[in-house]
Structures are given as structure tokens and as C-alpha cells.
C-alpha atoms as a PDB file:
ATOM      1  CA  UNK A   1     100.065 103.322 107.080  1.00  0.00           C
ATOM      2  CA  UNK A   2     101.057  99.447 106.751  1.00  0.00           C
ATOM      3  CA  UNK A   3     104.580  99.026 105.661  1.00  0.00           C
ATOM      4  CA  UNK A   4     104.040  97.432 103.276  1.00  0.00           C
ATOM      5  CA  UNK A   5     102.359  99.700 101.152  1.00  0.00           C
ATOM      6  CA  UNK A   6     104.371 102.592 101.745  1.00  0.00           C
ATOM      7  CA  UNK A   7     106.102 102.983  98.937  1.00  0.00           C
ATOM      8  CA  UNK A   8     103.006 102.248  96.303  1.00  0.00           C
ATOM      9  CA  UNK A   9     102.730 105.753  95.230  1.00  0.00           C
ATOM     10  CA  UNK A  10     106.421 106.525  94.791  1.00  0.00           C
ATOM     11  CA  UNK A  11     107.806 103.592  92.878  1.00  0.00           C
ATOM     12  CA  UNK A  12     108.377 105.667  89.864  1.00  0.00           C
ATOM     13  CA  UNK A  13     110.820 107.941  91.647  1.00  0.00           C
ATOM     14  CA  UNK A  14     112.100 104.625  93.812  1.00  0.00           C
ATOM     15  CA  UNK A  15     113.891 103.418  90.681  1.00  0.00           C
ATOM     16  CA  UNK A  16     115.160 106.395  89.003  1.00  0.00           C
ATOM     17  CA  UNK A  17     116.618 108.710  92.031  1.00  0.00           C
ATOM     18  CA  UNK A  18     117.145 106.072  95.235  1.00  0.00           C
ATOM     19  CA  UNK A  19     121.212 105.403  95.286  1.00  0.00           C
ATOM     20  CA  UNK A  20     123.092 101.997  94.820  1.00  0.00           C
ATOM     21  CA  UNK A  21     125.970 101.524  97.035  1.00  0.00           C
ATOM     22  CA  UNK A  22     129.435 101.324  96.489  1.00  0.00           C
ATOM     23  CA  UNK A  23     131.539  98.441  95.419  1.00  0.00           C
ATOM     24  CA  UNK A  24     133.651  98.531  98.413  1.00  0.00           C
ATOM     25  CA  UNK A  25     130.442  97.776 100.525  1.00  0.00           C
ATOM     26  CA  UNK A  26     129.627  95.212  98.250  1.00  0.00           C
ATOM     27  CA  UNK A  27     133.445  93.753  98.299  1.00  0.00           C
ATOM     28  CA  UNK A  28     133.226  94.102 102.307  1.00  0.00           C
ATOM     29  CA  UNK A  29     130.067  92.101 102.797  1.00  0.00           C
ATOM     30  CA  UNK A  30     131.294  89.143 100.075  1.00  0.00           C
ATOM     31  CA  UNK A  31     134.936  88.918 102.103  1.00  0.00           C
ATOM     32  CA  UNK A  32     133.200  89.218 105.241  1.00  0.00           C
ATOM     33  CA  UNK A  33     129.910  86.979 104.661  1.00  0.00           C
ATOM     34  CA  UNK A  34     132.944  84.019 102.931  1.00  0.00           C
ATOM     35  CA  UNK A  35     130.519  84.387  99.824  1.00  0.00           C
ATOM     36  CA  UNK A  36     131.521  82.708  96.587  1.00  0.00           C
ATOM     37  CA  UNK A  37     129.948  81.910  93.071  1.00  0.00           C
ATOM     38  CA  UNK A  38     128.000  79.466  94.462  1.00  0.00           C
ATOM     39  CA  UNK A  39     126.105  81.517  97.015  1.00  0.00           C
ATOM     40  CA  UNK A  40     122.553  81.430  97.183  1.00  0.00           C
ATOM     41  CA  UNK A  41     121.541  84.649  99.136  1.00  0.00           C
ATOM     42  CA  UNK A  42     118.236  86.098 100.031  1.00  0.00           C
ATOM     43  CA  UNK A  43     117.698  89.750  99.777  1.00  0.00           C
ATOM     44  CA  UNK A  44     114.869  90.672 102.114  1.00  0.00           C
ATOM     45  CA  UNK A  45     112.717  93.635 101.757  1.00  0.00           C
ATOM     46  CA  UNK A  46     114.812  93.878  98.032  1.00  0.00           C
ATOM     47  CA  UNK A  47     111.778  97.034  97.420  1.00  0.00           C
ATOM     48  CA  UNK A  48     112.712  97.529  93.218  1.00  0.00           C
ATOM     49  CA  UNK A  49     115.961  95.790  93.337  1.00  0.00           C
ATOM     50  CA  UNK A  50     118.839  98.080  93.875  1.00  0.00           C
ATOM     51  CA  UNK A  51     120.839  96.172  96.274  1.00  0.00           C
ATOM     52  CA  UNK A  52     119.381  93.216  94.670  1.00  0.00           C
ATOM     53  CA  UNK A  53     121.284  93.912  91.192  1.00  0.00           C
ATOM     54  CA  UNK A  54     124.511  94.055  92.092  1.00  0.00           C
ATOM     55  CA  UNK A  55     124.457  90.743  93.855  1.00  0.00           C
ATOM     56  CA  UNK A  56     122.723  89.822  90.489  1.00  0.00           C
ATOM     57  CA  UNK A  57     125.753  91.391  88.948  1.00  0.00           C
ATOM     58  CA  UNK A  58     128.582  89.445  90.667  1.00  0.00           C
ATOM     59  CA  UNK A  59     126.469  86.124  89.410  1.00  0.00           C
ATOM     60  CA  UNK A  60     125.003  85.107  92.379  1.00  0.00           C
ATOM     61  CA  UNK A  61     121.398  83.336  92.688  1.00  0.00           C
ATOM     62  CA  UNK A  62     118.933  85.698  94.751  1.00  0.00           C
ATOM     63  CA  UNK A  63     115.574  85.505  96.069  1.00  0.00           C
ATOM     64  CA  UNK A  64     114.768  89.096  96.152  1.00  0.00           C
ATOM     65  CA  UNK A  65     111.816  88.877  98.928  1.00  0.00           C
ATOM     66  CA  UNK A  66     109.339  91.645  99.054  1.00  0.00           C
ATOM     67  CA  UNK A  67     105.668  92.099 100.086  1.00  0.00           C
ATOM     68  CA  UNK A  68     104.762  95.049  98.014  1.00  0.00           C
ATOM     69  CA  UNK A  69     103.360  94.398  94.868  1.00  0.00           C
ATOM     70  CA  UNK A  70     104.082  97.886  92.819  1.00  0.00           C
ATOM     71  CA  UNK A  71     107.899  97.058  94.090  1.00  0.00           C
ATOM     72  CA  UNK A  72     108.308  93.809  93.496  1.00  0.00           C
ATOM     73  CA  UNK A  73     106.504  94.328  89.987  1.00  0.00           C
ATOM     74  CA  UNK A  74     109.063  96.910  89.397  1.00  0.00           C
ATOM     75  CA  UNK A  75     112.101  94.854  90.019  1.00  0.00           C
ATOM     76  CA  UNK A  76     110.913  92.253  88.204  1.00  0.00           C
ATOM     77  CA  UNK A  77     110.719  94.420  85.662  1.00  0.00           C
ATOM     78  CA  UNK A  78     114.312  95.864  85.985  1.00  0.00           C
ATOM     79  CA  UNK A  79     116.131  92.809  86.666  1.00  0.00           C
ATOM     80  CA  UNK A  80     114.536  90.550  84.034  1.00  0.00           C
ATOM     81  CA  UNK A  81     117.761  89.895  81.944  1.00  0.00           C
ATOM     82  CA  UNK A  82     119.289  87.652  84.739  1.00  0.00           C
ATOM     83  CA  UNK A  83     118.667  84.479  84.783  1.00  0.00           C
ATOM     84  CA  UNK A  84     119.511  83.706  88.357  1.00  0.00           C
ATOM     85  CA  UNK A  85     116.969  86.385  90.225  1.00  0.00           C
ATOM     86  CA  UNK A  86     113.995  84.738  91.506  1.00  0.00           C
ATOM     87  CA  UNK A  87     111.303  87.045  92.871  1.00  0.00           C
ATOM     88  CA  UNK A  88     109.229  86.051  95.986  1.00  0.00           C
ATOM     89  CA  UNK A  89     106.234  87.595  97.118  1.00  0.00           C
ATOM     90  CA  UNK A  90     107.103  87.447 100.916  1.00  0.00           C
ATOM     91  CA  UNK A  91     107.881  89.372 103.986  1.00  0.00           C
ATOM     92  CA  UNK A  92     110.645  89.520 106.338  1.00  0.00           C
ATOM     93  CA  UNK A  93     108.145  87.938 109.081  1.00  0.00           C
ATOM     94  CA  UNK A  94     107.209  85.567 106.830  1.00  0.00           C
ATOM     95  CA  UNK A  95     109.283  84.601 103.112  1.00  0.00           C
ATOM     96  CA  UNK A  96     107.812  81.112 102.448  1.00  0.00           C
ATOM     97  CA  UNK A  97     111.607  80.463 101.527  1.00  0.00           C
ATOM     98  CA  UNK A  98     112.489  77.032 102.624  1.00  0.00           C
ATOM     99  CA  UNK A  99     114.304  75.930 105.574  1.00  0.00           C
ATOM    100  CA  UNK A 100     118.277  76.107 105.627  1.00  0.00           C
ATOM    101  CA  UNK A 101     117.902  77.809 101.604  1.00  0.00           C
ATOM    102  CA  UNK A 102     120.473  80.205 101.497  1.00  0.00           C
ATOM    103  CA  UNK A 103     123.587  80.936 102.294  1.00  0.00           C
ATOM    104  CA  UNK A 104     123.171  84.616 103.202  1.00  0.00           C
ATOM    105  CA  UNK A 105     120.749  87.148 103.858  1.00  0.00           C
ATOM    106  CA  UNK A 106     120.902  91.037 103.183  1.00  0.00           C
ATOM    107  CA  UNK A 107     118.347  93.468 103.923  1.00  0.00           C
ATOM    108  CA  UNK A 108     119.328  97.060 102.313  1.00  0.00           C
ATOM    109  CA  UNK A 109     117.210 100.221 103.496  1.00  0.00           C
ATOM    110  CA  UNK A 110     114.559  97.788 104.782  1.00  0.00           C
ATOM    111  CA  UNK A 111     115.312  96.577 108.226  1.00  0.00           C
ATOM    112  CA  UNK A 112     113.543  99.359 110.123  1.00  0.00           C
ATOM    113  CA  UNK A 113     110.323  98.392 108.925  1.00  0.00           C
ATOM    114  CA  UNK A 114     110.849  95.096 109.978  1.00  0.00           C
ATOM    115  CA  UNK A 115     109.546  93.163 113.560  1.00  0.00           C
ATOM    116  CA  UNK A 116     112.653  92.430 114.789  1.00  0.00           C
ATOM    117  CA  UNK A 117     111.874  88.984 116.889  1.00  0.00           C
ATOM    118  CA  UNK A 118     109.748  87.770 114.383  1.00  0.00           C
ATOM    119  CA  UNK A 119     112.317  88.713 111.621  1.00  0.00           C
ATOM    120  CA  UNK A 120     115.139  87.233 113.635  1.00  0.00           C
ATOM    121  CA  UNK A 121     113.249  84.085 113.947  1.00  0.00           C
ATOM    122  CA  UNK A 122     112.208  84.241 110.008  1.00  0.00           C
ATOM    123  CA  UNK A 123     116.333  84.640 109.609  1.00  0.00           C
ATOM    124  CA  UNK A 124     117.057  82.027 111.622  1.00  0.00           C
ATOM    125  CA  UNK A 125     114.997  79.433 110.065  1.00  0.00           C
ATOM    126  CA  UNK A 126     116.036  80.291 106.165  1.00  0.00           C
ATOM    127  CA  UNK A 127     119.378  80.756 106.574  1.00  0.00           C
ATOM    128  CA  UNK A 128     121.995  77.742 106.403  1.00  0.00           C
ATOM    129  CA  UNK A 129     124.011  77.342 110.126  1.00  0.00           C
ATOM    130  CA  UNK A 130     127.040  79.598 110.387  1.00  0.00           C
ATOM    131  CA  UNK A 131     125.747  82.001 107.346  1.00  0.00           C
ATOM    132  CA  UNK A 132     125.733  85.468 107.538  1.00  0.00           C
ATOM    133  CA  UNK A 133     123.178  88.471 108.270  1.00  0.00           C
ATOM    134  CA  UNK A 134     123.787  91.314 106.553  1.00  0.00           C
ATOM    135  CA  UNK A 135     121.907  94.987 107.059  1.00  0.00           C
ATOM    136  CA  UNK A 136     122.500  97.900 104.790  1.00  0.00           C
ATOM    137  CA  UNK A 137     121.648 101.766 104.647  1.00  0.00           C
ATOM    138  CA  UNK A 138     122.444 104.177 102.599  1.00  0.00           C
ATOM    139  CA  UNK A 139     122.632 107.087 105.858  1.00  0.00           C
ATOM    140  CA  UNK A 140     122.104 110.623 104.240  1.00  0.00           C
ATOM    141  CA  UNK A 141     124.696 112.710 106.791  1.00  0.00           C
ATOM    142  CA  UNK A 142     123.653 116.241 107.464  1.00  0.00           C
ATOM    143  CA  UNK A 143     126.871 117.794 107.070  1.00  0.00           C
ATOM    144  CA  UNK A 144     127.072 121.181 105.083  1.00  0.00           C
ATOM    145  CA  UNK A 145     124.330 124.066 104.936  1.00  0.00           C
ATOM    146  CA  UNK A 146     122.355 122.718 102.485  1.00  0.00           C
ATOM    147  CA  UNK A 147     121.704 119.488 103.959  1.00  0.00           C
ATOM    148  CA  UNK A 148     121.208 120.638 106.934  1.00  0.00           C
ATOM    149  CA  UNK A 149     118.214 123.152 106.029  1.00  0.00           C
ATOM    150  CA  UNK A 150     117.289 120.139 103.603  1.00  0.00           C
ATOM    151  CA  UNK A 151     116.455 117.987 106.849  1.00  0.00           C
ATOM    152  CA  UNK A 152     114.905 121.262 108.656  1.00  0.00           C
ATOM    153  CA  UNK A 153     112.540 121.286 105.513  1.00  0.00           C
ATOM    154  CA  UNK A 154     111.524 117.756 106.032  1.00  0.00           C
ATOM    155  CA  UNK A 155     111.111 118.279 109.710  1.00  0.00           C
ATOM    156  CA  UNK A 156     108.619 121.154 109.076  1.00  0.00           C
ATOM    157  CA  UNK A 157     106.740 119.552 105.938  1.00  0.00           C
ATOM    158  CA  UNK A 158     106.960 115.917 107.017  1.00  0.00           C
ATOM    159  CA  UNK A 159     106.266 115.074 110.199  1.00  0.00           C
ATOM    160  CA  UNK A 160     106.722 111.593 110.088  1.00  0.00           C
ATOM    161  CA  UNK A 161     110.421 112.155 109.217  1.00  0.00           C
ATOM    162  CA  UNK A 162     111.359 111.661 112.617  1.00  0.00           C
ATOM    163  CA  UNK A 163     109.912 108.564 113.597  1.00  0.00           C
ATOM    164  CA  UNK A 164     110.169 106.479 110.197  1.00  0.00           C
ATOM    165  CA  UNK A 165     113.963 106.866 109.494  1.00  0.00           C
ATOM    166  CA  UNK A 166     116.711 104.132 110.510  1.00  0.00           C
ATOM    167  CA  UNK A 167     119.080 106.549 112.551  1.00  0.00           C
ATOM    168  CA  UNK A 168     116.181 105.589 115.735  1.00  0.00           C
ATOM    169  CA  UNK A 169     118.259 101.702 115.565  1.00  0.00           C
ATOM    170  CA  UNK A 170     120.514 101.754 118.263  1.00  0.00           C
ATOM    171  CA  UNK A 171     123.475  99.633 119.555  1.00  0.00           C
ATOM    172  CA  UNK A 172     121.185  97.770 121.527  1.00  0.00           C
ATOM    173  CA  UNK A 173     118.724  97.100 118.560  1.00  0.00           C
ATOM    174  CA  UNK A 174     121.713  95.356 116.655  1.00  0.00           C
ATOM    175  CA  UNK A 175     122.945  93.505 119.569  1.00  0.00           C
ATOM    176  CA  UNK A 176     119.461  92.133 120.448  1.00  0.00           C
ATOM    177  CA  UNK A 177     118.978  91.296 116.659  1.00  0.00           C
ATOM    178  CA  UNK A 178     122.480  89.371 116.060  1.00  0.00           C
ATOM    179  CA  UNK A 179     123.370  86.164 118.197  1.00  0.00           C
ATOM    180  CA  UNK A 180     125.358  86.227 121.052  1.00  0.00           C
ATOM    181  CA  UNK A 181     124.835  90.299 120.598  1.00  0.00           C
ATOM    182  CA  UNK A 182     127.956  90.681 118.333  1.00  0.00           C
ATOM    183  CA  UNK A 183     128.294  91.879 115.224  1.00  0.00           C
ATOM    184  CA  UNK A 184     130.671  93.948 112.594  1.00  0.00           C
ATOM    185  CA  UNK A 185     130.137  97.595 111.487  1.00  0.00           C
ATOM    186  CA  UNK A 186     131.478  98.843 108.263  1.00  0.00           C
ATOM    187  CA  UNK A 187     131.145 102.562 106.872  1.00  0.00           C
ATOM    188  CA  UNK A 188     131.829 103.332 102.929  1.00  0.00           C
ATOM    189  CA  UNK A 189     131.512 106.704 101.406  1.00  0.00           C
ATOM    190  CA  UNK A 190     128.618 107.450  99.046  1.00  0.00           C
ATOM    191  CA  UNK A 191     126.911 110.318  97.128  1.00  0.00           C
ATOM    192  CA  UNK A 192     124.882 111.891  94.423  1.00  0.00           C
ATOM    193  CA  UNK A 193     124.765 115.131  92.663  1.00  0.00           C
ATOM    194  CA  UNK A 194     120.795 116.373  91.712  1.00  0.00           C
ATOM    195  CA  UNK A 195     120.152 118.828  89.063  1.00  0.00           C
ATOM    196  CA  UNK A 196     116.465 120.581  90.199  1.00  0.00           C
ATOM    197  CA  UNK A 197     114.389 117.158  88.877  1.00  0.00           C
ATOM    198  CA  UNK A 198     116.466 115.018  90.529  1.00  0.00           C
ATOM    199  CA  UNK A 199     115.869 116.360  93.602  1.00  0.00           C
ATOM    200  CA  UNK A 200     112.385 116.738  93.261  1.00  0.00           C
ATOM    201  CA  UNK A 201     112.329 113.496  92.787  1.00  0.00           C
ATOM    202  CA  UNK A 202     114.749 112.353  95.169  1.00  0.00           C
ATOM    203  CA  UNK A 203     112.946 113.849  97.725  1.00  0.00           C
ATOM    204  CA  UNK A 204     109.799 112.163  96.505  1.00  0.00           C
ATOM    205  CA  UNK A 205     110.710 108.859  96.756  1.00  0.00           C
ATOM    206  CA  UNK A 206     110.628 109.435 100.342  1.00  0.00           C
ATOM    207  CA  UNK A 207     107.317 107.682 102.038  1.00  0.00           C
ATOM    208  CA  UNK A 208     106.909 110.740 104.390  1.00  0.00           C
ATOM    209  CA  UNK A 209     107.288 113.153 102.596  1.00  0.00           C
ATOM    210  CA  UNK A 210     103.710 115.273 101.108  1.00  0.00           C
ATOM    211  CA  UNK A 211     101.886 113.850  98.055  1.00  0.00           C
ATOM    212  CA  UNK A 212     100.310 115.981  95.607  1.00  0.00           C
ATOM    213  CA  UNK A 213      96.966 116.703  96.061  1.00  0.00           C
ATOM    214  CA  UNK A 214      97.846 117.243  99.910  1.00  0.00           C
ATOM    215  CA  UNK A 215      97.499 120.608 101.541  1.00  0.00           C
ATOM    216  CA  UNK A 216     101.667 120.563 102.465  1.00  0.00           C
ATOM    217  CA  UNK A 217     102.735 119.587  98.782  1.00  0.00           C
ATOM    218  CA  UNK A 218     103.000 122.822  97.410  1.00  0.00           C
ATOM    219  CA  UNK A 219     104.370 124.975  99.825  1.00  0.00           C
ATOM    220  CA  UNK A 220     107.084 122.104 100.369  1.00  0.00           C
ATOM    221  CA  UNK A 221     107.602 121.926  96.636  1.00  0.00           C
ATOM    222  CA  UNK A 222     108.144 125.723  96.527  1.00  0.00           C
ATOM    223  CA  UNK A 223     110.256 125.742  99.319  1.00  0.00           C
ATOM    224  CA  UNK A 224     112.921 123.003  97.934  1.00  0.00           C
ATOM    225  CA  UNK A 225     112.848 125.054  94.685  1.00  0.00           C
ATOM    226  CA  UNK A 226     113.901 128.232  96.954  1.00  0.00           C
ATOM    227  CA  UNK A 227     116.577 125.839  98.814  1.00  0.00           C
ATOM    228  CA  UNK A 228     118.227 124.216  95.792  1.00  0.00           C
ATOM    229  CA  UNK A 229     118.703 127.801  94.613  1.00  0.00           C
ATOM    230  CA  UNK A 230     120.302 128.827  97.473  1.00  0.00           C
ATOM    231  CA  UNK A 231     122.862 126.506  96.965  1.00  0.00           C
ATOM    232  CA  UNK A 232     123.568 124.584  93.333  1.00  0.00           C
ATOM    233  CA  UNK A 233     126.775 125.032  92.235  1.00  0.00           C
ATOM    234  CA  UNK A 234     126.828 124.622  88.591  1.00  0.00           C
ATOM    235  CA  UNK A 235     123.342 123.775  88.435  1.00  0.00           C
ATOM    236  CA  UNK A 236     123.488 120.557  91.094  1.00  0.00           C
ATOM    237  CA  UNK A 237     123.662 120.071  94.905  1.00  0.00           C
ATOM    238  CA  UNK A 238     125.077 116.938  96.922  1.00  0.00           C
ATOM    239  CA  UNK A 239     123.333 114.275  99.008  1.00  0.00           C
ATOM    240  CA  UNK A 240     126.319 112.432 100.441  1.00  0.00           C
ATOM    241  CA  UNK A 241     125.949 109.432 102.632  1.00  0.00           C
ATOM    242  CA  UNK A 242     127.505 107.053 104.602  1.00  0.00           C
ATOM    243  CA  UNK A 243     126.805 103.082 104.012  1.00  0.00           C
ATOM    244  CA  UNK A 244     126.946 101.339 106.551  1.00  0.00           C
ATOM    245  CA  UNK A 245     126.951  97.048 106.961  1.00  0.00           C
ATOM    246  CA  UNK A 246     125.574  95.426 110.199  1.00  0.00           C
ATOM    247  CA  UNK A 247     127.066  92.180 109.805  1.00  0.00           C
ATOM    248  CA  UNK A 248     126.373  88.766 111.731  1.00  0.00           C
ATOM    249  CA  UNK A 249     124.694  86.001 112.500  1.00  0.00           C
ATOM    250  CA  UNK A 250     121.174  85.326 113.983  1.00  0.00           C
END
């Protein structure tokens, strides 16, 4: 499936259950990047706008660059009250920004969908000399019971799980990526709690996982009911994450 359609069918669940990311990840990447007031950043691959809002939030001006039209749609949707959010229809290979535009890029949950050299070159050409490169995840860590039969589940049911998910980036795909090879890693602590809904549609905001209507959806469905069962503790289970920031320049 193209990229950039993936996530057509579950923009619905996108916005509601996806998680934002702390402030301290957010304070870390403004110290880091030298950002002030005046920063014009570009948020590529900004999907419905999550990372998107809280740079919105500080009062930055952001072109929140994204090829797919349900997400972009939906973003515009959510983040129509500030004044300073442009949307762009545009990719990270190509974002029709201008030359030298901004003074930052971040690219939250997106990068591994990305071309890298392509990307890198995009970067390169956007981004004002010196300005930082900035790339985000929200890492889901497999670290009690229930996660880790969680990720057995998706394993079984969703075969694509293994090949579409950012933990394949390695050392050597951030060192290629960032000039020079150097670059800055940051970790911040994250979570959410999910009552049974949530977590149905948590999970199905997930591009690999079954869609109704196909032959795995049920079983899967019935088998996450069994899990969150298993272990809810007052009628919610925990997803918790690391964030992590790739920081440099291209």
C-alpha cells in the first residue's frame, strides 16, 4: 500500500486515541533546536496534527506538510482556531515549501515512511543554514505482561507489524540521515491508560492492523477483548512509551 494513503481508513481513531508527547520533549527540542517566538518551523508528515498543535500552542508559525488528504483535512479541521498554522499539501520528498523557509523542521511518527536521500535533500533545501532537524516517536516499550502478549497479538493478526514500525531505524540510519553523521538523542517518559474502547480504538489506528470486513478482524477483535480482561485494573490497562528526539542538522 502507498504511504501515503495508509492511514485513510483510520483517521477517525488517528485523532481521538494516537498520544501527544510530553512537554519536556517539547521543552528539549525548543532549548536544543535555539527556537524562539519568531520561529517558523515545518512539521513534515504532521498526519492530523498532534505534534503539530503544540508547536501551534507555544505560538509558533507552522507549515504542517502532509500528502494525505483524509489527514490533512482532519487537522485542518482540528487546528482551525490558530491563526499561525498553515496547511500544505506536500510530501517529505517533495513540500513545495520555499527555499531557506524555516527555521526548523520536525517530523513526529512519520520519518519511517519517508525516502531518506530524497527527504534529506528535501530538508536540506527548505531549511535555513545552521537550523535544526528534528525526528520524533512516540516508542510503545513492551515491558510488563500485558504489553508483551499485546505485541504477540499483533504479530499473529498483523503481519505487517514487523516490517512497518520505526524500531527497524538503526544508528546507522540516523547517522547517514544527519550531516557529518552526528546527532543528539533524547528519551522522555510517556503513557496512556485505555478503558475497553480506547483500546479498540487505539489499536485501530494502527495501519497494519485488520479492517473490518477482513477475514482476521474478528478473531483479533475477540482476542484483545479476552487480553484486556486478563489484565485491566480498575477497568483500564497501560500503553507506556518512550519519546524519543533525533536531533540535528542535514
Amino acid at each position: 500500500m502507498d504511504s501515503k494513503k495508509r492511514f485513510s481508513d483510520r483517521v477517525g481513531q488517528y485523532v481521538r486515541y494516537r498520544p501527544s508527547y510530553p512537554a519536556e520533549a517539547v521543552d528539549f527540542l525548543y532549548a536544543e533546536a535555539g527556537l524562539t517566538l519568531s520561529s517558523v518551523i515545518a512539521d513534515v508528515g504532521s498526519g492530523t496534527g498532534i505534534f503539530t498543535r503544540l508547536l501551534l500552542e507555544r505560538g509558533n508559525a507552522v507549515y504542517a506538510v502532509e500528502p494525505n488528504t483524509d489527514m490533512r483535512l482532519a487537522a485542518e479541521e482540528q487546528l482551525s482556531d490558530f491563526d499561525r498554522f498553515r496547511s500544505v499539501n506536500g510530501s517529505a520528498e517533495a513540500t513545495t515549501l520555499p527555499d531557506a523557509s524555516v527555521d526548523a523542521i520536525v517530523s513526529a511518527q512519520a520519518f519511517h515512511w519517508f525516502e531518506p536521500e530524497s527527504t534529506r535533500l528535501e530538508f536540506r533545501r527548505i531549511v535555513r543554514p545552521g537550523s535544526k532537524t528534528a525526528l520524533i516517536w512516540n516508542k510503545r516499550l513492551v515491558e510488563d505482561d500485558f504489553c508483551s502478549e499485546y505485541d504477540r497479538l499483533l504479530l499473529h493478526y498483523a503481519p505487517e507489524y514487523k516490517d512497518v514500525n520505526h524500531r527497524r531505524l538503526s544508528h546507522e540510519d540516523f547517522a547517514a540521515f544527519f550531516q557529518g553523521g552526528k546527532y543528539a538523542k533524547a528519551v522522555f517518559a510517556n503513557q496512556q491508560l485505555f478503558d475497553l474502547e480506547g483500546l479498540k480504538g487505539r489499536t485501530m489506528s494502527s495501519s497494519y492492523v485488520p479492517l473490518p470486513g477482513s477475514p482476521a478482524f474478528e478473531p483479533y477483535m475477540k482476542a484483545l477483548e479476552t487480553l484486556f480482561q486478563a489484565h485491566q485494573k480498575d477497568g483500564a490497562v497501560r500503553f507506556p512509551y518512550e519519546t524519543e528526539i533525533y536531533l540535528g542538522t542535514v
